[in-house]
C-alpha atoms as a PDB file:
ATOM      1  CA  UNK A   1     -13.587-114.199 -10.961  1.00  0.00           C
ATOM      2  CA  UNK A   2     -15.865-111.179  -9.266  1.00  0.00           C
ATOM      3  CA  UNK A   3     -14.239-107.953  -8.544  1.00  0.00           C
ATOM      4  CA  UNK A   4     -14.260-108.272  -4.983  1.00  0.00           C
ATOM      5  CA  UNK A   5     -16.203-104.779  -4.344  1.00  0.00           C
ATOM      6  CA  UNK A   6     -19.212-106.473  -6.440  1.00  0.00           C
ATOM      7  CA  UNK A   7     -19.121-109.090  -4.183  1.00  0.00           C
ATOM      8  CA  UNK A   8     -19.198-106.858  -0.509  1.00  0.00           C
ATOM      9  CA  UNK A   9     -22.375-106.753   1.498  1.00  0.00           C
ATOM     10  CA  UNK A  10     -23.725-103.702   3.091  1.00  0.00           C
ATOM     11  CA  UNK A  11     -21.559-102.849   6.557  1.00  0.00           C
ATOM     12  CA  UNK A  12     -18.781-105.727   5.314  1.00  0.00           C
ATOM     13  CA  UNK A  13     -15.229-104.451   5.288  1.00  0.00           C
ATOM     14  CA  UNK A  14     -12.159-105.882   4.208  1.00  0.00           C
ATOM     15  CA  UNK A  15      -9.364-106.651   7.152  1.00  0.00           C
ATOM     16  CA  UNK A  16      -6.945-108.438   5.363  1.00  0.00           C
ATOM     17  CA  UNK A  17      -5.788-109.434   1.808  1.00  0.00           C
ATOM     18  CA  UNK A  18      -3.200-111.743   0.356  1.00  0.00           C
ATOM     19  CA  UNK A  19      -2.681-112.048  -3.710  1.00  0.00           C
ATOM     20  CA  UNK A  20      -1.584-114.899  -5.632  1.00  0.00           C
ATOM     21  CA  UNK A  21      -2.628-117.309  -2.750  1.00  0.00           C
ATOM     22  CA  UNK A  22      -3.220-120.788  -3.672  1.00  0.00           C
ATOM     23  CA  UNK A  23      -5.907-123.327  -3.065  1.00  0.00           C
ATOM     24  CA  UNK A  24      -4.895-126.994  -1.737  1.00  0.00           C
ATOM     25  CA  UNK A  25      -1.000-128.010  -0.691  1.00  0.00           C
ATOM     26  CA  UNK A  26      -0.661-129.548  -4.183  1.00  0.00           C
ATOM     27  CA  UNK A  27       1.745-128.419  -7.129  1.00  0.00           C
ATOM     28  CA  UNK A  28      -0.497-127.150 -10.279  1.00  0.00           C
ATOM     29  CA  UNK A  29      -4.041-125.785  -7.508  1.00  0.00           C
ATOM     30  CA  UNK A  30      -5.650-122.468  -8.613  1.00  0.00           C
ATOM     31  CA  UNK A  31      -4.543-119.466  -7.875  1.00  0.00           C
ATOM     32  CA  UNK A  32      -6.385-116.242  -6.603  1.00  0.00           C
ATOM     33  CA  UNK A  33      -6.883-113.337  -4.267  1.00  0.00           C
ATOM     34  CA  UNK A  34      -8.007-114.462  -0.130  1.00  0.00           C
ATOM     35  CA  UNK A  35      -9.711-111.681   1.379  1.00  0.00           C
ATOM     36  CA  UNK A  36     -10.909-111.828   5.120  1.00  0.00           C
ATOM     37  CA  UNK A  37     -13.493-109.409   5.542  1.00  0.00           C
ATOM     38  CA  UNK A  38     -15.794-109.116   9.030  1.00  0.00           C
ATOM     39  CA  UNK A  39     -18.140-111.289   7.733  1.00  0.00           C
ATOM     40  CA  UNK A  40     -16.798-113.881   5.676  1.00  0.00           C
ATOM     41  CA  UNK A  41     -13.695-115.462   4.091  1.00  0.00           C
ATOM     42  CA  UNK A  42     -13.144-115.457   0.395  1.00  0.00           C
ATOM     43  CA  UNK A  43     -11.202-117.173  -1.886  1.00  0.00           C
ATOM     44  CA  UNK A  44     -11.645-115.257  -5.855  1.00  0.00           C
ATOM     45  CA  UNK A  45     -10.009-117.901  -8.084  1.00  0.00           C
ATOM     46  CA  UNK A  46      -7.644-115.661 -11.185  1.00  0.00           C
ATOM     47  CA  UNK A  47      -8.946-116.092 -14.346  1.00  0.00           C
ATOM     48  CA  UNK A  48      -7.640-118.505 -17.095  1.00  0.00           C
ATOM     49  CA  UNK A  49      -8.192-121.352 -14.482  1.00  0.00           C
ATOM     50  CA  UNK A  50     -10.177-124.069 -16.445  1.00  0.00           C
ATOM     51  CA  UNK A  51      -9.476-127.371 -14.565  1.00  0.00           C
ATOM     52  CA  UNK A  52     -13.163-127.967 -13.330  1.00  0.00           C
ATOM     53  CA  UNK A  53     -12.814-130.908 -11.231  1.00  0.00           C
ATOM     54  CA  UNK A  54     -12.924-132.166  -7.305  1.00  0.00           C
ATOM     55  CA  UNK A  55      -9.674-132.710  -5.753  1.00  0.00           C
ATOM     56  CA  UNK A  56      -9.259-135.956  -4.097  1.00  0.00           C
ATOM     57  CA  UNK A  57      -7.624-134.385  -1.123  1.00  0.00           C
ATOM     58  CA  UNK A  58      -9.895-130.933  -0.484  1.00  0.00           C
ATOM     59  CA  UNK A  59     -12.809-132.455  -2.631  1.00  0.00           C
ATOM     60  CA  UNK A  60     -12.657-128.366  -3.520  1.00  0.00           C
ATOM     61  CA  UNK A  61     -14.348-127.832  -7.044  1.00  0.00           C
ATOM     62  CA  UNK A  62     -11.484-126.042  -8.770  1.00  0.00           C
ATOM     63  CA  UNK A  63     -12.070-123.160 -10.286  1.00  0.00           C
ATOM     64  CA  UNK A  64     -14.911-122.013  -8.375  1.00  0.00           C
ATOM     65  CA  UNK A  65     -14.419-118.928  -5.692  1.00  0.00           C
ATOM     66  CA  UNK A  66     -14.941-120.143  -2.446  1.00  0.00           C
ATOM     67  CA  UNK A  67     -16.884-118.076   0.125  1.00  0.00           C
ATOM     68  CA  UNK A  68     -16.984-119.079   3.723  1.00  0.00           C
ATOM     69  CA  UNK A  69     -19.442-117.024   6.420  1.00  0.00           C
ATOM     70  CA  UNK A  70     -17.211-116.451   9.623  1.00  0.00           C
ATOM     71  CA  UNK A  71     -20.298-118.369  11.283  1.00  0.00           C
ATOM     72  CA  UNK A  72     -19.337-121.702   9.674  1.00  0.00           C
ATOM     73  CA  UNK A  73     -15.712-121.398  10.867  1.00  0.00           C
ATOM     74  CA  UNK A  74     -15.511-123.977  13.217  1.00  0.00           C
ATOM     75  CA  UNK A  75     -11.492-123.457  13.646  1.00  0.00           C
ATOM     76  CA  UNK A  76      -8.556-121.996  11.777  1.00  0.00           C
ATOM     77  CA  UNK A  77      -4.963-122.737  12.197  1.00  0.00           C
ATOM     78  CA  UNK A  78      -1.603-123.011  10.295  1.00  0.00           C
ATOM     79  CA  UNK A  79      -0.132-126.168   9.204  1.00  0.00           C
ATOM     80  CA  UNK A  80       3.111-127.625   9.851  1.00  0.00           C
ATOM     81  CA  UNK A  81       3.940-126.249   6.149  1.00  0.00           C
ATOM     82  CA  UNK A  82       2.637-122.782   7.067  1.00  0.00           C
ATOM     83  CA  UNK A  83      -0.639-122.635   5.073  1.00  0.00           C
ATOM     84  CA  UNK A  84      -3.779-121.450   6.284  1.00  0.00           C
ATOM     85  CA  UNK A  85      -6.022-124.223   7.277  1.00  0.00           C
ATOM     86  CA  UNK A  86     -10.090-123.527   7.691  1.00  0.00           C
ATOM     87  CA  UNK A  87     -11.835-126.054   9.221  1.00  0.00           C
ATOM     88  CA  UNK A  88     -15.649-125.025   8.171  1.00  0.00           C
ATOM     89  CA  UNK A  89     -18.284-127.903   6.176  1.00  0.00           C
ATOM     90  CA  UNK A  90     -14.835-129.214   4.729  1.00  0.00           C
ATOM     91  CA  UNK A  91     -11.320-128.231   5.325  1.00  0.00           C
ATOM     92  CA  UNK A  92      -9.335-125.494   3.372  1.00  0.00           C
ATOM     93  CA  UNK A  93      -6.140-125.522   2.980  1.00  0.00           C
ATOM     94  CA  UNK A  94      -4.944-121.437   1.552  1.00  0.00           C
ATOM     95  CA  UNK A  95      -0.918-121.025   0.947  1.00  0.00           C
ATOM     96  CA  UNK A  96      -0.523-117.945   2.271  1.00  0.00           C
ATOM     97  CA  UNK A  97       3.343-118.366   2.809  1.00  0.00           C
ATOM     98  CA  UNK A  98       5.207-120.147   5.610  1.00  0.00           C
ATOM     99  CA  UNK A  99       6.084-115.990   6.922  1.00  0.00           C
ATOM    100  CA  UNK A 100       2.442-114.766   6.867  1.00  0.00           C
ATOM    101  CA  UNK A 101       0.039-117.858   8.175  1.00  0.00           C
ATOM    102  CA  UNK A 102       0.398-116.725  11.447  1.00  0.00           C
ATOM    103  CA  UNK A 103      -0.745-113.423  10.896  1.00  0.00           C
ATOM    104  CA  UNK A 104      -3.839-114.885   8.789  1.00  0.00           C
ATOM    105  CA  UNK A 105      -4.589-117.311  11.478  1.00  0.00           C
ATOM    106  CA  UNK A 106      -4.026-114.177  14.073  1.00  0.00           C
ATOM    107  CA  UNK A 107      -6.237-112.255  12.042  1.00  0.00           C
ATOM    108  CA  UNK A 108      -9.435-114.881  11.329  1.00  0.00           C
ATOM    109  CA  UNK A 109      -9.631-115.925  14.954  1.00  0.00           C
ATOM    110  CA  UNK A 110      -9.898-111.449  15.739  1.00  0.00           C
ATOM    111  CA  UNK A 111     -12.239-110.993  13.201  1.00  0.00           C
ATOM    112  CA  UNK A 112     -14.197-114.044  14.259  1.00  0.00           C
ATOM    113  CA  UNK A 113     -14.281-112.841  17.942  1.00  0.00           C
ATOM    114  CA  UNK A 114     -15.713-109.960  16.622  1.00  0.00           C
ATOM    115  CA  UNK A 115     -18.161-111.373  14.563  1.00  0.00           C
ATOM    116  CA  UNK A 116     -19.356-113.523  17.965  1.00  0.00           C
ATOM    117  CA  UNK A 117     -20.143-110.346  19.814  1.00  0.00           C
ATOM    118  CA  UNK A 118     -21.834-108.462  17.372  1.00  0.00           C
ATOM    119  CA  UNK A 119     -24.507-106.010  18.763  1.00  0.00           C
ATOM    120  CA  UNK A 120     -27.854-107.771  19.560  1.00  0.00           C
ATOM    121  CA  UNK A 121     -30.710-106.964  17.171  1.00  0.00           C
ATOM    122  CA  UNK A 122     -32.660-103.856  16.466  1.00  0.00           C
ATOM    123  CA  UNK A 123     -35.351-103.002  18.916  1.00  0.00           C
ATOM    124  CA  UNK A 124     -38.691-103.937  17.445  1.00  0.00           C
ATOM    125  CA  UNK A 125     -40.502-101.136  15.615  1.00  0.00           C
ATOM    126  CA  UNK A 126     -42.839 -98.499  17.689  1.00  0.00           C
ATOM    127  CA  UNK A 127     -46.607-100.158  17.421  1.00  0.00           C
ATOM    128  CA  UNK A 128     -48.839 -99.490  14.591  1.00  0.00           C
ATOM    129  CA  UNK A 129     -51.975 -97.526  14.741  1.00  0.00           C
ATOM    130  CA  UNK A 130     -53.501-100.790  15.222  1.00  0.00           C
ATOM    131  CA  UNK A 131     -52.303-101.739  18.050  1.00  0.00           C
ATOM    132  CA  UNK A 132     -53.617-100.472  20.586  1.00  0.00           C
ATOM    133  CA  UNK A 133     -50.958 -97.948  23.123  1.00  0.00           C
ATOM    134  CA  UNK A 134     -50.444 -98.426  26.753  1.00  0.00           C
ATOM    135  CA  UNK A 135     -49.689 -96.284  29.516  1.00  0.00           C
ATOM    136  CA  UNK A 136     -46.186 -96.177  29.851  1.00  0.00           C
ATOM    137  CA  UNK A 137     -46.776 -96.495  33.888  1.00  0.00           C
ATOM    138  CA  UNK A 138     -44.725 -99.534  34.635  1.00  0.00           C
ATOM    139  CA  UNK A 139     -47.178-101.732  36.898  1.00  0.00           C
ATOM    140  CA  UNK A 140     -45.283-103.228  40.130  1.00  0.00           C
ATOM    141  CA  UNK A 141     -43.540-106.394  39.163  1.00  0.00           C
ATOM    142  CA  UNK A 142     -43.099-107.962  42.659  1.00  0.00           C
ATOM    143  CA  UNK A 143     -44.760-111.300  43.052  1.00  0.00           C
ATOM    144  CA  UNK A 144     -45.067-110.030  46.442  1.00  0.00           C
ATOM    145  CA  UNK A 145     -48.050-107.545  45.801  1.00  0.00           C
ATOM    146  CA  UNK A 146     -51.463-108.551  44.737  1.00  0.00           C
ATOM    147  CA  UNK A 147     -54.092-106.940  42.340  1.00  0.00           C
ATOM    148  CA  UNK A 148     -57.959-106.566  42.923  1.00  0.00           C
ATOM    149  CA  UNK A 149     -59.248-108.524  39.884  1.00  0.00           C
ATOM    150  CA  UNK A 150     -61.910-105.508  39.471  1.00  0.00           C
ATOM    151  CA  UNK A 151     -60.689-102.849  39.313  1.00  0.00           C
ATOM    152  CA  UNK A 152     -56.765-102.861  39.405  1.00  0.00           C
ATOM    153  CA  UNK A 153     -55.998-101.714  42.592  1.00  0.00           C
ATOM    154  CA  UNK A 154     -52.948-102.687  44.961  1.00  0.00           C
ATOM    155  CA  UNK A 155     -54.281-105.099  47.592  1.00  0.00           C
ATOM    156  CA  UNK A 156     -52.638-105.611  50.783  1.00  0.00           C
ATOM    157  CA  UNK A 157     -51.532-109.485  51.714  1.00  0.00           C
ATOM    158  CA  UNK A 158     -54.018-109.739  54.118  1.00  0.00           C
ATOM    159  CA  UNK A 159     -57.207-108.268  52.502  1.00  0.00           C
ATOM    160  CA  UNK A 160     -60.010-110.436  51.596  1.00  0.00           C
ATOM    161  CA  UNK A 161     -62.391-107.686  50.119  1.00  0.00           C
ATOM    162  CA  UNK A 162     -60.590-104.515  47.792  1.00  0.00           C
ATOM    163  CA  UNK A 163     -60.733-101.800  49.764  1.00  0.00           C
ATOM    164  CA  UNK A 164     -61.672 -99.356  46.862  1.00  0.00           C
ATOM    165  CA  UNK A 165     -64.345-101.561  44.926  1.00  0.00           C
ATOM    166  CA  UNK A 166     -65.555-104.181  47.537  1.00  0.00           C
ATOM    167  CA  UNK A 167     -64.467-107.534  45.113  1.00  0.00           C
ATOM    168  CA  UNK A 168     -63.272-110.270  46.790  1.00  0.00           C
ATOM    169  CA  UNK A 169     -59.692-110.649  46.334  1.00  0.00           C
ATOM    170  CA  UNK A 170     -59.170-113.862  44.984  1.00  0.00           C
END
């Protein structure tokens, strides 16, 4: 098991924290810390846990940490015995106790509601010295107005010829 502050990424904070949870809804499942930060959920099995093999309920590799992105959450509830069920690439089951599931299922569905509207992405970056720089003189947009194909100029609807170069408007 990590130290969970090893494990953070830049910008990730924790929201909530439960020790001694355990994995699975059967007698003898590891035991370890659940953290829900903003940008995942993790499971950091204790130490001493040695059993290294695949439930036949979970199909959960004991032993292991689990780490689930709040992106592959597809829904989270709690179960008629109170624990903490994850429904992501395969179901999680967390005992959390029967008096604090709600608040963990309360909590996952904020923090993934959060996570949804993150801010959009970064502007792109200014353009290079190779690139070459435009006037910043935004150019009419209307599909209404025309363009002399010479020289740039606003044409009227009905002009044939561009009144300040003579092209044909085409």
């Amino acid at each position: 098991m990590g130290k969970i502050e090893d494990l953070l990424m830049p910008e990730e904070r924790i929201i909530k924290k439960q020790a001694g949870t355990q994995i699975g809804n059967m007698a003898g499942q590891p035991a370890g810390d659940l953290y829900l930060t903003n940008k995942r959920l993790i499971f950091l099995h204790s130490k001493g846990w040695s059993l290294l093999s695949l439930t036949p309920a979970t199909g959960v590799l004991l032993g292991k940490d689990i780490v689930i992105p709040l992106e592959d959450i597809k829904s989270v509830e709690k179960s008629m015995l109170g624990y903490l069920k994850v429904r992501a690439e395969k179901e999680y089951q967390f005992a959390v106790s029967f008096s604090f599931a709600q608040g963990w299922v309360d909590a996952t569905l904020q923090a993934l509601a959060l996570y949804r509207q993150s801010p959009p992405p970064p502007p792109p970056p200014p353009p290079t010295q190779q690139q070459p720089i435009f006037s910043q003189t935004p150019r009419p947009q209307s599909s209404a107005k025309a363009f002399c194909p010479q020289c740039g100029s606003l044409l009227k609807p009905e002009d044939k010829f561009c009144s300040k170069c003579g092209a044909r408007a085409t």
